[in-house]
PDB file of N, CA and C in Angstrom:
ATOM      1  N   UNK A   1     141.479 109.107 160.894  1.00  0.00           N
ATOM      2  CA  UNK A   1     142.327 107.943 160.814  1.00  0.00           C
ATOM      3  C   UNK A   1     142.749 107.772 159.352  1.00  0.00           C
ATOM      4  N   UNK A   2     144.323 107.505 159.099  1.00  0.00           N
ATOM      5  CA  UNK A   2     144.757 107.687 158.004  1.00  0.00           C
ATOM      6  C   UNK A   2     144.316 106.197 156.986  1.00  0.00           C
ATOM      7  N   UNK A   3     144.082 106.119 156.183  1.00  0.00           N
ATOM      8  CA  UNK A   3     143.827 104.794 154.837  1.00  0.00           C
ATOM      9  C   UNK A   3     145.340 104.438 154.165  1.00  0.00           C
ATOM     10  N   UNK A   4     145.803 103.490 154.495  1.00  0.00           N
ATOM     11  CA  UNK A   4     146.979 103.411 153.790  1.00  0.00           C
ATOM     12  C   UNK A   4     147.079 102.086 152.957  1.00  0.00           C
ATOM     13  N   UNK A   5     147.303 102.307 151.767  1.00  0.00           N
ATOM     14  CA  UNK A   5     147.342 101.460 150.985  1.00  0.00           C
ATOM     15  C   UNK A   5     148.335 101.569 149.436  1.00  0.00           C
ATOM     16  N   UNK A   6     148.795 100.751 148.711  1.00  0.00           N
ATOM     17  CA  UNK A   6     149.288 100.824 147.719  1.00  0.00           C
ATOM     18  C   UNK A   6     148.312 100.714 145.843  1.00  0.00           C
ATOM     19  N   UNK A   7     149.077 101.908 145.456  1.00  0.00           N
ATOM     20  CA  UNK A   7     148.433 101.709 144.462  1.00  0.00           C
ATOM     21  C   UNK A   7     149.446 101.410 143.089  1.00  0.00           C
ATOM     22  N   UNK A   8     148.803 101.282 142.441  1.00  0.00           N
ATOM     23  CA  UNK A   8     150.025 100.994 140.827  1.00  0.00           C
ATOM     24  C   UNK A   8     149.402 102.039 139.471  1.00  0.00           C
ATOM     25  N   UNK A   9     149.608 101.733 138.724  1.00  0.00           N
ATOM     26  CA  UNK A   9     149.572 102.908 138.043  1.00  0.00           C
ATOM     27  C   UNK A   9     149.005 102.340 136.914  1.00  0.00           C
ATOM     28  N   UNK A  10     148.185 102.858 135.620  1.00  0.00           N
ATOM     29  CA  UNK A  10     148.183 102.232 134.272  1.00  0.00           C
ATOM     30  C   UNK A  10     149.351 101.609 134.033  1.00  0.00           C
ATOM     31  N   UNK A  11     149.204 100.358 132.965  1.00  0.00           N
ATOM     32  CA  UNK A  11     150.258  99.844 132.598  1.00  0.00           C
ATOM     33  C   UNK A  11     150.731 100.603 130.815  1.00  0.00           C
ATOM     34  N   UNK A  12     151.876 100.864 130.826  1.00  0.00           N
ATOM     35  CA  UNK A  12     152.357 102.144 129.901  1.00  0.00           C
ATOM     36  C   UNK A  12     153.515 101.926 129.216  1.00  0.00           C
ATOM     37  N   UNK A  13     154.034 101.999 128.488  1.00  0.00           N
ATOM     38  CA  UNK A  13     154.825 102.038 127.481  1.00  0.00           C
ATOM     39  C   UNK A  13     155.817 102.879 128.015  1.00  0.00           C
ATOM     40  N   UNK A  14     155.230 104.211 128.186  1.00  0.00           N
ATOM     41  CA  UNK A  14     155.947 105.332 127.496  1.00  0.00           C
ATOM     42  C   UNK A  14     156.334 106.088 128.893  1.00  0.00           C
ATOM     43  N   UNK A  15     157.721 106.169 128.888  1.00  0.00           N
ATOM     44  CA  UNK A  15     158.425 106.595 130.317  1.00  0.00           C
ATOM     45  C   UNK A  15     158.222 108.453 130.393  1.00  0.00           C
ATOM     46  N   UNK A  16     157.669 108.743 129.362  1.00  0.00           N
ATOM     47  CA  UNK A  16     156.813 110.330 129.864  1.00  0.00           C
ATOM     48  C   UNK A  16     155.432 110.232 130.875  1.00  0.00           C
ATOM     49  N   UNK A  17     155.110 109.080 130.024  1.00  0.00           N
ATOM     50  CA  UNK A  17     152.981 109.105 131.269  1.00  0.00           C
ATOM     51  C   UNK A  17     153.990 108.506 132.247  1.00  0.00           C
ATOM     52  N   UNK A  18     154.706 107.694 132.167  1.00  0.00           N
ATOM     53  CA  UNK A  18     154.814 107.251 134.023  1.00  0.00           C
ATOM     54  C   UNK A  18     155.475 108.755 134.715  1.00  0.00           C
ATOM     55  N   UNK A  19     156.628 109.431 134.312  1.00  0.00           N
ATOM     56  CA  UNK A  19     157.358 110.268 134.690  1.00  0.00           C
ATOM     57  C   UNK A  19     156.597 111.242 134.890  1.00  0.00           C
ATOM     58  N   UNK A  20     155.455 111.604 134.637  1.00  0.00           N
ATOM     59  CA  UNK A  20     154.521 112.545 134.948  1.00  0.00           C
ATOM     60  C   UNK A  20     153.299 112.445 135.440  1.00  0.00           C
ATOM     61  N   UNK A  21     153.134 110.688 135.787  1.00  0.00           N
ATOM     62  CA  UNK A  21     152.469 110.700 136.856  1.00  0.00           C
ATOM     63  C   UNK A  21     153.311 110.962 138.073  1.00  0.00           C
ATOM     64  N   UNK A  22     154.486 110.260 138.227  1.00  0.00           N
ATOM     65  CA  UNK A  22     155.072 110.687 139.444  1.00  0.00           C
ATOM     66  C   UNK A  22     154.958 112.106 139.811  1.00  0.00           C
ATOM     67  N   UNK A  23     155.082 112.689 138.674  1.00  0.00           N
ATOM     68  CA  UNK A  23     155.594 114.321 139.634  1.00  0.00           C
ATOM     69  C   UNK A  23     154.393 114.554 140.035  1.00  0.00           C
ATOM     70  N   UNK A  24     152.857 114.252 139.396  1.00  0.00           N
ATOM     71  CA  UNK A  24     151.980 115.007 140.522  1.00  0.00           C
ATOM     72  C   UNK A  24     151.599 114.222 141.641  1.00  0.00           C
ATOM     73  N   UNK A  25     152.466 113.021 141.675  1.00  0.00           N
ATOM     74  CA  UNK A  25     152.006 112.435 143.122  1.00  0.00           C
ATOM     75  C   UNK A  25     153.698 111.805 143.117  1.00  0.00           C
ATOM     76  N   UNK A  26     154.000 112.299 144.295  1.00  0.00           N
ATOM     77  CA  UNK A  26     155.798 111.937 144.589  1.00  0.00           C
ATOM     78  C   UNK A  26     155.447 110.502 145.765  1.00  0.00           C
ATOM     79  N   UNK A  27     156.488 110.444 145.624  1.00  0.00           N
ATOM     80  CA  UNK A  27     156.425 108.942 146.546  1.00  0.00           C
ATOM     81  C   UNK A  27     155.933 108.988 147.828  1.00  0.00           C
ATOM     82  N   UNK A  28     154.796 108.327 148.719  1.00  0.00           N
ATOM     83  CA  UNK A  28     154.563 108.813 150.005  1.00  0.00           C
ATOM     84  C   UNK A  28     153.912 109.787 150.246  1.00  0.00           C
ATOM     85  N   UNK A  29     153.529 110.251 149.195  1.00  0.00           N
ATOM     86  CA  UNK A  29     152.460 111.704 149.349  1.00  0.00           C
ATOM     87  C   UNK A  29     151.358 111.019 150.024  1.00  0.00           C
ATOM     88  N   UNK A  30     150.483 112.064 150.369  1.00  0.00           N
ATOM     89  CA  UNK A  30     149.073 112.179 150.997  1.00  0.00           C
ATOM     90  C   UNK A  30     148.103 112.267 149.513  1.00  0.00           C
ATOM     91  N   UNK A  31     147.309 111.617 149.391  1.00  0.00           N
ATOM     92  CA  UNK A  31     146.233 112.045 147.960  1.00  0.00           C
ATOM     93  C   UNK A  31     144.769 111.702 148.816  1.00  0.00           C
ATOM     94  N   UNK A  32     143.767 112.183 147.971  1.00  0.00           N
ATOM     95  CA  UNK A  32     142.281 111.636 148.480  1.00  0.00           C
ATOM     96  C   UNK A  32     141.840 111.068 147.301  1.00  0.00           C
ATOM     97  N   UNK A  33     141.288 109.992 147.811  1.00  0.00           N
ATOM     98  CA  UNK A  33     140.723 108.943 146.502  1.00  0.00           C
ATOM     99  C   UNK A  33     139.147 109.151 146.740  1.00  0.00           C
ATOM    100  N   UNK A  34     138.496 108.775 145.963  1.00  0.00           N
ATOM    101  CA  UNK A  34     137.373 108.350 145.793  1.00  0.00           C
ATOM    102  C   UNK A  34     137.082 106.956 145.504  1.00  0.00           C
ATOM    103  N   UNK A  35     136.071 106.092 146.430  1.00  0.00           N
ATOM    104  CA  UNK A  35     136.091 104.784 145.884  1.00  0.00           C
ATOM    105  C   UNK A  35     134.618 104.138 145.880  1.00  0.00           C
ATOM    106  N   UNK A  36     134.542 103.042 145.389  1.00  0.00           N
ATOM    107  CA  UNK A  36     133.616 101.956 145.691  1.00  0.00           C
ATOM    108  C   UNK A  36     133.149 101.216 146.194  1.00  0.00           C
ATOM    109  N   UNK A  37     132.746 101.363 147.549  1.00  0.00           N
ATOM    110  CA  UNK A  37     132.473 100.501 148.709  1.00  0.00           C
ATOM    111  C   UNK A  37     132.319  99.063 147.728  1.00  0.00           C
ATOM    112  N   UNK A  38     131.558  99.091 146.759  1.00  0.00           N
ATOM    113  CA  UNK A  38     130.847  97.535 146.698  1.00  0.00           C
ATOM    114  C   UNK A  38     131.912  97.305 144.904  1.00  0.00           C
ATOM    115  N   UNK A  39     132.793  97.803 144.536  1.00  0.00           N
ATOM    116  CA  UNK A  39     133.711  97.331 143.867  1.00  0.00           C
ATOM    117  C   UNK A  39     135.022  97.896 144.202  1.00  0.00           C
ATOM    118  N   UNK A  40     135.946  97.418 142.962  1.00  0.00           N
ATOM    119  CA  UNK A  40     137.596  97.667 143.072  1.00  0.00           C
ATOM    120  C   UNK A  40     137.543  98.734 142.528  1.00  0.00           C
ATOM    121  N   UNK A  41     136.928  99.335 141.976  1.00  0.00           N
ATOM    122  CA  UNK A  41     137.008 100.775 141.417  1.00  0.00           C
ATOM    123  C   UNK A  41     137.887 101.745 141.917  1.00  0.00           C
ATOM    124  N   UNK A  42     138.723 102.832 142.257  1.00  0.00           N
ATOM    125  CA  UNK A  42     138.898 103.807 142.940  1.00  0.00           C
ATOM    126  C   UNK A  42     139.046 105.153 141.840  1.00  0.00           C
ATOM    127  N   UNK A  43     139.191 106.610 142.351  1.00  0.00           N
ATOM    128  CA  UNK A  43     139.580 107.671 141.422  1.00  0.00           C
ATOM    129  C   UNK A  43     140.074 108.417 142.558  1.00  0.00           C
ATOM    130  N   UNK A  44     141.649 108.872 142.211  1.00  0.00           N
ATOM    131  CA  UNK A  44     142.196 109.403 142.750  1.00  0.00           C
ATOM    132  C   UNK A  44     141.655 111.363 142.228  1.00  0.00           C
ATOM    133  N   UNK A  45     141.538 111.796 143.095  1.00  0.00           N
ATOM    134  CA  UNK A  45     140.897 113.124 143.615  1.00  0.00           C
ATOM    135  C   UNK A  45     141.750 114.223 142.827  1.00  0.00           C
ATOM    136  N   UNK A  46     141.314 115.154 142.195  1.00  0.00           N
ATOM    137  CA  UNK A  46     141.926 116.466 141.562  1.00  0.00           C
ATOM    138  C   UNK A  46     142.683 115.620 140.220  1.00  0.00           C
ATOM    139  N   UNK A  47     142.270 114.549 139.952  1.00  0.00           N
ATOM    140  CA  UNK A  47     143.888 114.020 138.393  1.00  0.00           C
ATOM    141  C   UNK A  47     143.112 115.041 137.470  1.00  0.00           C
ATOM    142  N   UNK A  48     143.681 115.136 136.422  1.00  0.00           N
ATOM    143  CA  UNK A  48     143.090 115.930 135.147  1.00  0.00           C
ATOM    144  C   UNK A  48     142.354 114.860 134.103  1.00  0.00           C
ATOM    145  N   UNK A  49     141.629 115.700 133.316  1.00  0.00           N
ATOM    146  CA  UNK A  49     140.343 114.974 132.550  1.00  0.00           C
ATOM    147  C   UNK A  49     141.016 114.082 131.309  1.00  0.00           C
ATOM    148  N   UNK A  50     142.114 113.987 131.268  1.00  0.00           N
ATOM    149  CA  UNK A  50     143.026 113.943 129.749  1.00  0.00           C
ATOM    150  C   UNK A  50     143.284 112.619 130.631  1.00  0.00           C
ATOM    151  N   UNK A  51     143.564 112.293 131.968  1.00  0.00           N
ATOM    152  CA  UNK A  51     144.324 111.333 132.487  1.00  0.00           C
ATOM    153  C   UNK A  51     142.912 110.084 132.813  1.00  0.00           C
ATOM    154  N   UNK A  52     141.797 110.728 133.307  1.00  0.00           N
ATOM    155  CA  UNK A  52     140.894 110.326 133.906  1.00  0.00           C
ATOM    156  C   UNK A  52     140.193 109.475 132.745  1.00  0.00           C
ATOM    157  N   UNK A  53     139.799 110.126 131.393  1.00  0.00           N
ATOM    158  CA  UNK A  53     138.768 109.772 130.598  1.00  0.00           C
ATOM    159  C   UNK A  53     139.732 109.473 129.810  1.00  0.00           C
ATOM    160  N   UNK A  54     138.474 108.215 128.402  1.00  0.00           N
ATOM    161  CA  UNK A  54     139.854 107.698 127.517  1.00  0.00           C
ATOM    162  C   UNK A  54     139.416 108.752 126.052  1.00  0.00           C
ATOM    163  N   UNK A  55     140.172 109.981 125.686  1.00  0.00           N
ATOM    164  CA  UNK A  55     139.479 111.064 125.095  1.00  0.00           C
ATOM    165  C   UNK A  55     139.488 110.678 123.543  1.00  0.00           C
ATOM    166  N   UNK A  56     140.570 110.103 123.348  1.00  0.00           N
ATOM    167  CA  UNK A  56     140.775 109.364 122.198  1.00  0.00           C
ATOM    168  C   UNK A  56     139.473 108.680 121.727  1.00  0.00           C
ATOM    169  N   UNK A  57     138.883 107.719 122.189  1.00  0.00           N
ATOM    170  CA  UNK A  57     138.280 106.870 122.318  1.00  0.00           C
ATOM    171  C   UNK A  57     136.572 107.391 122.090  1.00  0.00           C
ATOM    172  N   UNK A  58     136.456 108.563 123.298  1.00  0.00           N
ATOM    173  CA  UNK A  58     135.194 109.496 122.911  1.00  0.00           C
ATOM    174  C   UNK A  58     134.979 109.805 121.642  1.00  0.00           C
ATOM    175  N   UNK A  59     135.959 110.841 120.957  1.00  0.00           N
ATOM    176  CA  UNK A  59     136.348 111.640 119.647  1.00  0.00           C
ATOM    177  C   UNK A  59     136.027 110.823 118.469  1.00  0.00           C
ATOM    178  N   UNK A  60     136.760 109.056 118.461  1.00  0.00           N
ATOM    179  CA  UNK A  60     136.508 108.410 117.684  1.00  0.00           C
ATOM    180  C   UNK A  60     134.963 108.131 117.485  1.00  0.00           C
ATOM    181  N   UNK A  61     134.519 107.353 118.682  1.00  0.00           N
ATOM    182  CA  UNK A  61     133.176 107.153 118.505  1.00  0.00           C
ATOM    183  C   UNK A  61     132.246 108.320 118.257  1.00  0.00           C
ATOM    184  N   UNK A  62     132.964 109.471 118.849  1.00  0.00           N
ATOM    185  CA  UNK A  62     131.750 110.966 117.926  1.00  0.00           C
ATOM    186  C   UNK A  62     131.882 111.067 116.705  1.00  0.00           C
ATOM    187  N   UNK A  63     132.990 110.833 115.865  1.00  0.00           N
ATOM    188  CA  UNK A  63     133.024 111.021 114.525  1.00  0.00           C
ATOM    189  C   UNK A  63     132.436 109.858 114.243  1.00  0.00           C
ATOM    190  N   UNK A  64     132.518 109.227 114.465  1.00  0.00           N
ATOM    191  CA  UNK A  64     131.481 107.878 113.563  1.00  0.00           C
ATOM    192  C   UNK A  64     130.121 107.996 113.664  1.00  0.00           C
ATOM    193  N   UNK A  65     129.223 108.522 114.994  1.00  0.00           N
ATOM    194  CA  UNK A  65     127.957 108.782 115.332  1.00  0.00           C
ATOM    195  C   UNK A  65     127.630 110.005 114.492  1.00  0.00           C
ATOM    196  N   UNK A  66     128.515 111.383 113.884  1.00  0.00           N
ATOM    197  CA  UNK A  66     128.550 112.168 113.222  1.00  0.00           C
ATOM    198  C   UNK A  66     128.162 111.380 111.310  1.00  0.00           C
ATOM    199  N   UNK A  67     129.121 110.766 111.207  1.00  0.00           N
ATOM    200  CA  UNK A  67     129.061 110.116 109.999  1.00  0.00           C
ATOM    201  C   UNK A  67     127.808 109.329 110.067  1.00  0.00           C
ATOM    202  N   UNK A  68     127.470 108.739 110.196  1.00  0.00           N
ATOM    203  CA  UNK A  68     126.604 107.817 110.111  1.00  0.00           C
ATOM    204  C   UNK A  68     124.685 108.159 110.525  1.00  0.00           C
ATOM    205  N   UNK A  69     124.790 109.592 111.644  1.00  0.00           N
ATOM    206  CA  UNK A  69     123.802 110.317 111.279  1.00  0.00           C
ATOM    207  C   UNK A  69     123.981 110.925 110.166  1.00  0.00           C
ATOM    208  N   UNK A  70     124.557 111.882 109.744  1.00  0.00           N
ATOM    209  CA  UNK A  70     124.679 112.183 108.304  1.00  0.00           C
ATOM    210  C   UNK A  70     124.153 111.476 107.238  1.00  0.00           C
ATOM    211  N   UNK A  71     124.465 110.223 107.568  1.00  0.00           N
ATOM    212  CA  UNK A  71     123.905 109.393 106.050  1.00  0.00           C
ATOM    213  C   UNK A  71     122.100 108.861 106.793  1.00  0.00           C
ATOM    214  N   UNK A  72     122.258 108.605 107.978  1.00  0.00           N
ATOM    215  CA  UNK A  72     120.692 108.547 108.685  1.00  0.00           C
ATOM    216  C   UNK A  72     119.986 109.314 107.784  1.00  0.00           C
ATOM    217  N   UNK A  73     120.297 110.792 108.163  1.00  0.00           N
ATOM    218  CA  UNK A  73     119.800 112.020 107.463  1.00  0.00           C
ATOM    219  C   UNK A  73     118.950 111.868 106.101  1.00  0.00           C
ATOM    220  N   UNK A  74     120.256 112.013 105.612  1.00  0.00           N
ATOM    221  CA  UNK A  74     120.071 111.718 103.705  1.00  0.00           C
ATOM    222  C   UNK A  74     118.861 110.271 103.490  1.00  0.00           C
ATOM    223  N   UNK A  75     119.418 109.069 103.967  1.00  0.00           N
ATOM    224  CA  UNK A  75     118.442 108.147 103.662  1.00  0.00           C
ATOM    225  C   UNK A  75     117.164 108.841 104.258  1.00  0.00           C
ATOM    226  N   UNK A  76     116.783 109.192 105.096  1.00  0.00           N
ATOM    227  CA  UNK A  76     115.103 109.493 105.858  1.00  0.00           C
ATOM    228  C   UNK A  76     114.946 110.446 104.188  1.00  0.00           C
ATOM    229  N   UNK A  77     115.861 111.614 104.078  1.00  0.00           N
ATOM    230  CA  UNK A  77     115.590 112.494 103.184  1.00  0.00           C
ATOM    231  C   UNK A  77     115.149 111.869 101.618  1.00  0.00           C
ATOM    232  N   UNK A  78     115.468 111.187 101.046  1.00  0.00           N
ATOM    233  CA  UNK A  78     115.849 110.653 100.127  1.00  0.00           C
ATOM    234  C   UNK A  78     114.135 109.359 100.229  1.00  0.00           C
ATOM    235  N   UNK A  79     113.597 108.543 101.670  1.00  0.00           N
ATOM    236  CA  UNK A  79     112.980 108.336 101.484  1.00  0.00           C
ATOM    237  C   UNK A  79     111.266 108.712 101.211  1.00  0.00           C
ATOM    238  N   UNK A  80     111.661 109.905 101.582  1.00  0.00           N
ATOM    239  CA  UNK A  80     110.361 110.795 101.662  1.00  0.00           C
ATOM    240  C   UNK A  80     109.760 111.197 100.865  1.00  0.00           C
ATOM    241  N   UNK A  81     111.054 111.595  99.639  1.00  0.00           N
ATOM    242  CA  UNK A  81     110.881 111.558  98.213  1.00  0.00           C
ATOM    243  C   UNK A  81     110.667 110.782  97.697  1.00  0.00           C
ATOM    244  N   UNK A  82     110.795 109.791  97.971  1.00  0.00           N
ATOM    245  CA  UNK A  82     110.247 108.112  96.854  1.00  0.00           C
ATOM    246  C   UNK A  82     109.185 107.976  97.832  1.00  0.00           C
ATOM    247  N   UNK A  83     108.403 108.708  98.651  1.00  0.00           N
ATOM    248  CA  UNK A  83     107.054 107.853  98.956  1.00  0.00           C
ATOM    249  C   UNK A  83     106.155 109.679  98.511  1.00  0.00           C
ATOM    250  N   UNK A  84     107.012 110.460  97.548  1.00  0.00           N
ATOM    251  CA  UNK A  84     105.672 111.678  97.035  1.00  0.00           C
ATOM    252  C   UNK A  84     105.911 111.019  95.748  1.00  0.00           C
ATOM    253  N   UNK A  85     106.159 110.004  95.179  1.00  0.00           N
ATOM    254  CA  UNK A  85     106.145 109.537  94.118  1.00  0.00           C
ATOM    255  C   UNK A  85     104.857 108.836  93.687  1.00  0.00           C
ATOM    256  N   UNK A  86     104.250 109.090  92.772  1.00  0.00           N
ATOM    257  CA  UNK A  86     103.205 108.026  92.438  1.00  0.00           C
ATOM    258  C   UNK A  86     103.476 106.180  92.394  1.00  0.00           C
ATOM    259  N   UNK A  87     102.467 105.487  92.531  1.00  0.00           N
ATOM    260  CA  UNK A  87     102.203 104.372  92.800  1.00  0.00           C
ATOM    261  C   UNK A  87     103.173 103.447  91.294  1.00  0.00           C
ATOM    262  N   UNK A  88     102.648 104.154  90.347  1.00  0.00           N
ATOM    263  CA  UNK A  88     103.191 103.504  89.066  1.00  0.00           C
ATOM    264  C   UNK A  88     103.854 104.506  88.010  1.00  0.00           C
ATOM    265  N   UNK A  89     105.101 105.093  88.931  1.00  0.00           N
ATOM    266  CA  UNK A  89     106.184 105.567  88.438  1.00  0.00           C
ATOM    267  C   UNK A  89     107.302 104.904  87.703  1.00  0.00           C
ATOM    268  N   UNK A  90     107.661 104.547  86.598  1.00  0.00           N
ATOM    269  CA  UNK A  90     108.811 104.382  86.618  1.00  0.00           C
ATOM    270  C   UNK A  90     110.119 104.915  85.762  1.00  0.00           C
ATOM    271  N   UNK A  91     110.830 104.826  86.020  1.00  0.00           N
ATOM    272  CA  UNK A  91     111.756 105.682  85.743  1.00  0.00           C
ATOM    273  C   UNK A  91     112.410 105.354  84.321  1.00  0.00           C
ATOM    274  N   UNK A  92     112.089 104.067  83.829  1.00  0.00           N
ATOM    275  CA  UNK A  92     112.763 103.980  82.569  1.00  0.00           C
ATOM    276  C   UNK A  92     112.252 104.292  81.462  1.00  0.00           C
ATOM    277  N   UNK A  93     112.456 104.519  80.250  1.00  0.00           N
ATOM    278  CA  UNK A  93     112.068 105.285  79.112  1.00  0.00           C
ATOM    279  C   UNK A  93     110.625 104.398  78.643  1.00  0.00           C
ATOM    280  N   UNK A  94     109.089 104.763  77.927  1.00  0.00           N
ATOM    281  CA  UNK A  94     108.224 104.486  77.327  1.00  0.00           C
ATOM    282  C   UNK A  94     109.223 103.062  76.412  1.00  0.00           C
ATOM    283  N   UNK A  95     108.668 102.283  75.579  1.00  0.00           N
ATOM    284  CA  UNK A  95     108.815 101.023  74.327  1.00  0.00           C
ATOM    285  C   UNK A  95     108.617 102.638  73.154  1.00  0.00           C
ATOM    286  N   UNK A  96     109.459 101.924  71.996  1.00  0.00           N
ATOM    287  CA  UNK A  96     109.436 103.086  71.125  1.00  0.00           C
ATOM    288  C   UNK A  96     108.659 102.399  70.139  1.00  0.00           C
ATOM    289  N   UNK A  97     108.149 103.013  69.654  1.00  0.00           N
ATOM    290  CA  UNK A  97     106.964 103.021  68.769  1.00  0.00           C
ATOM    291  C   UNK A  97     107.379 103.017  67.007  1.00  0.00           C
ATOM    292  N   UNK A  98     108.567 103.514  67.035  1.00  0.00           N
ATOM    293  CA  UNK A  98     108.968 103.471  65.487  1.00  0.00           C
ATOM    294  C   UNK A  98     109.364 102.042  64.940  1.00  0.00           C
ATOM    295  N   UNK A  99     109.673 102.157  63.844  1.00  0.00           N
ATOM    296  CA  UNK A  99     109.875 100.926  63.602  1.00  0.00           C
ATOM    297  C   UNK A  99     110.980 100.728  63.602  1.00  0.00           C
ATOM    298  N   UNK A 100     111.546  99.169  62.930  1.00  0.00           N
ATOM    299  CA  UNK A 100     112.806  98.708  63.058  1.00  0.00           C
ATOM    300  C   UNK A 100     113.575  99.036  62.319  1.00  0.00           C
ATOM    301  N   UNK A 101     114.481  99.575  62.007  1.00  0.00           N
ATOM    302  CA  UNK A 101     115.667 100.194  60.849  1.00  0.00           C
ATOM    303  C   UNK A 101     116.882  99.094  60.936  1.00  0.00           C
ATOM    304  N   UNK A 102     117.601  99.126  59.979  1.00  0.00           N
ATOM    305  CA  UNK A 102     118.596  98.853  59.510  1.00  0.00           C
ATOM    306  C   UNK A 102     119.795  98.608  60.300  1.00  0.00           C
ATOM    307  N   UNK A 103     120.292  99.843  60.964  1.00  0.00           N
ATOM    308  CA  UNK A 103     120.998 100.450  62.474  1.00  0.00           C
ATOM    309  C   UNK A 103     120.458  99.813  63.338  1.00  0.00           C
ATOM    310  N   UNK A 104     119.303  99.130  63.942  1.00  0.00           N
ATOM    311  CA  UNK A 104     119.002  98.649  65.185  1.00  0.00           C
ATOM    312  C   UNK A 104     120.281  97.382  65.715  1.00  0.00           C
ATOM    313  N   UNK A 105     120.225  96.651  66.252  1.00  0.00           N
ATOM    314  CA  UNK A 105     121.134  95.552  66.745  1.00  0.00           C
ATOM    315  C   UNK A 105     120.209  94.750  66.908  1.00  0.00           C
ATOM    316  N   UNK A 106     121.204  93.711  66.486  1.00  0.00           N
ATOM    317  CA  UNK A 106     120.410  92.140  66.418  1.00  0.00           C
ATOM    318  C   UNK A 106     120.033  91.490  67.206  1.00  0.00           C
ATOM    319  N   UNK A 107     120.418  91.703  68.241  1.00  0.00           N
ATOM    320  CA  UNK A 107     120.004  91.458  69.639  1.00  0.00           C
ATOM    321  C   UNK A 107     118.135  91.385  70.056  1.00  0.00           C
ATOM    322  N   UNK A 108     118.304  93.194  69.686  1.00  0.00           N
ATOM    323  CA  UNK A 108     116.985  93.572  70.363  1.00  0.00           C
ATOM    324  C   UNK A 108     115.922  93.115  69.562  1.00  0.00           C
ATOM    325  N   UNK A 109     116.363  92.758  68.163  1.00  0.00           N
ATOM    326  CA  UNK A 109     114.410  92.386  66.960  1.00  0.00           C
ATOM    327  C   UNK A 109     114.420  91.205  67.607  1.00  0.00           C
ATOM    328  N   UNK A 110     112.896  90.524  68.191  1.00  0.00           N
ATOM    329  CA  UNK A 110     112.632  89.180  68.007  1.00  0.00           C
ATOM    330  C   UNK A 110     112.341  88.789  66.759  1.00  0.00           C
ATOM    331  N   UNK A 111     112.067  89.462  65.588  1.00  0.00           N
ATOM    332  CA  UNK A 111     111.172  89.140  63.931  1.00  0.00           C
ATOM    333  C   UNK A 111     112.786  89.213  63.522  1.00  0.00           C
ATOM    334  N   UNK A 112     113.749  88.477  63.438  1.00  0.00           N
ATOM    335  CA  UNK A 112     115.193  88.657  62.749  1.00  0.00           C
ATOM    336  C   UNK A 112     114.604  87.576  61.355  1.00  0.00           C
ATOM    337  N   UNK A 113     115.306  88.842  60.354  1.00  0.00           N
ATOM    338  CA  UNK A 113     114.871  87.202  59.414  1.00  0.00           C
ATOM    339  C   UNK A 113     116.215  87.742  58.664  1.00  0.00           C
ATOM    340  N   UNK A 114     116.446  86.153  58.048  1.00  0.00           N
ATOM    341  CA  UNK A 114     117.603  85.998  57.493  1.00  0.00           C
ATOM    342  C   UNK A 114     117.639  85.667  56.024  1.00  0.00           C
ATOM    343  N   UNK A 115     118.472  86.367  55.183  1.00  0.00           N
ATOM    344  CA  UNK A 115     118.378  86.655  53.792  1.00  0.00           C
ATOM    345  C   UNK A 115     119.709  85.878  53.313  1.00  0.00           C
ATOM    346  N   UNK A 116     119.467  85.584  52.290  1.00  0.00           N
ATOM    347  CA  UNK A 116     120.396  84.495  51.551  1.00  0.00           C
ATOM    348  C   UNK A 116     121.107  85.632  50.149  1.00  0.00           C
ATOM    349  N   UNK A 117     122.008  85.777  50.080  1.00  0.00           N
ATOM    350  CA  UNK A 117     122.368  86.991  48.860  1.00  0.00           C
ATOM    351  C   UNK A 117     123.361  85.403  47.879  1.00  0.00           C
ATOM    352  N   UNK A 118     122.810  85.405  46.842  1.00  0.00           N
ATOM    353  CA  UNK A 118     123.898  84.650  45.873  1.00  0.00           C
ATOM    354  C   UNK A 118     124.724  85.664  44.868  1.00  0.00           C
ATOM    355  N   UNK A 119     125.652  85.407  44.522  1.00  0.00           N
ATOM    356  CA  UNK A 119     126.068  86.479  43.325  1.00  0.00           C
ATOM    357  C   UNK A 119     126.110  85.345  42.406  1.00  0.00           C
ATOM    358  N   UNK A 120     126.149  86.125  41.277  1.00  0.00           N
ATOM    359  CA  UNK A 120     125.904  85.585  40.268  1.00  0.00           C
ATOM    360  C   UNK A 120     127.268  86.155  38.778  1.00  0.00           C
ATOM    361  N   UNK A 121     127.657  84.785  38.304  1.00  0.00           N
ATOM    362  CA  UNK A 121     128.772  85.224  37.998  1.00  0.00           C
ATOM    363  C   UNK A 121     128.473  85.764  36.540  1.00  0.00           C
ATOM    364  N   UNK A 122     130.083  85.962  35.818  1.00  0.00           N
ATOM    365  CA  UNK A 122     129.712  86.163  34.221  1.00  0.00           C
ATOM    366  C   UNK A 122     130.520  85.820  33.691  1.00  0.00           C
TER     367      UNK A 122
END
């Protein structure tokens, strides 16, 4: 017993996807669907994988799952190395031990002392 019913199509822009859905299904054709007893779902039988799946959409989200393991990667890598590190590592230079010169900046002496020069005339 035949199933007869109407169907519609993605909604589309572009008068090539409609024009080529028609040609593989002409008006009044016979097709076999596949459906969902317990939803609206249906999939029409033999379409191609380009029409069926949204491929765009896959590709994007693989390159981002690509990227972003990548950096997964590196961070795990990167932490493994800061835990073969000793407890009281650190990375910035020893206090220097020489004394204060001339060249230093005024900034860094807390002992700044300040000198009074008079000249003296003739």
């Amino acid at each position: 017993m035949p199933c007869w019913g109407i169907a519609r199509t993605r909604s589309t822009d572009s008068p090539a996807i409609a024009n080529a859905w028609l040609l593989r299904h002409r008006l009044n054709s016979a097709v076999e669907i596949l459906h969902d007893p317990n939803g609206p779902k249906i999939k029409i039988v033999g379409e191609p994988s380009w029409v069926v799946y949204p491929w765009t959409g896959i590709l994007r989200m693989s390159a981002w799952m690509a990227f972003f393991l990548t950096f997964l990667n590196i961070t795990h890598r990167r932490l493994k190395f800061l835990e073969t590190l000793p407890e009281d590592y650190d990375a910035s230079p020893p206090p220097s031990s020489r004394p204060e010169g001339p060249n230093d900046l005024v900034g860094e002496s807390p002992a700044l002392k300040v000198s009074t020069w008079r000249v003296a005339k003739r």
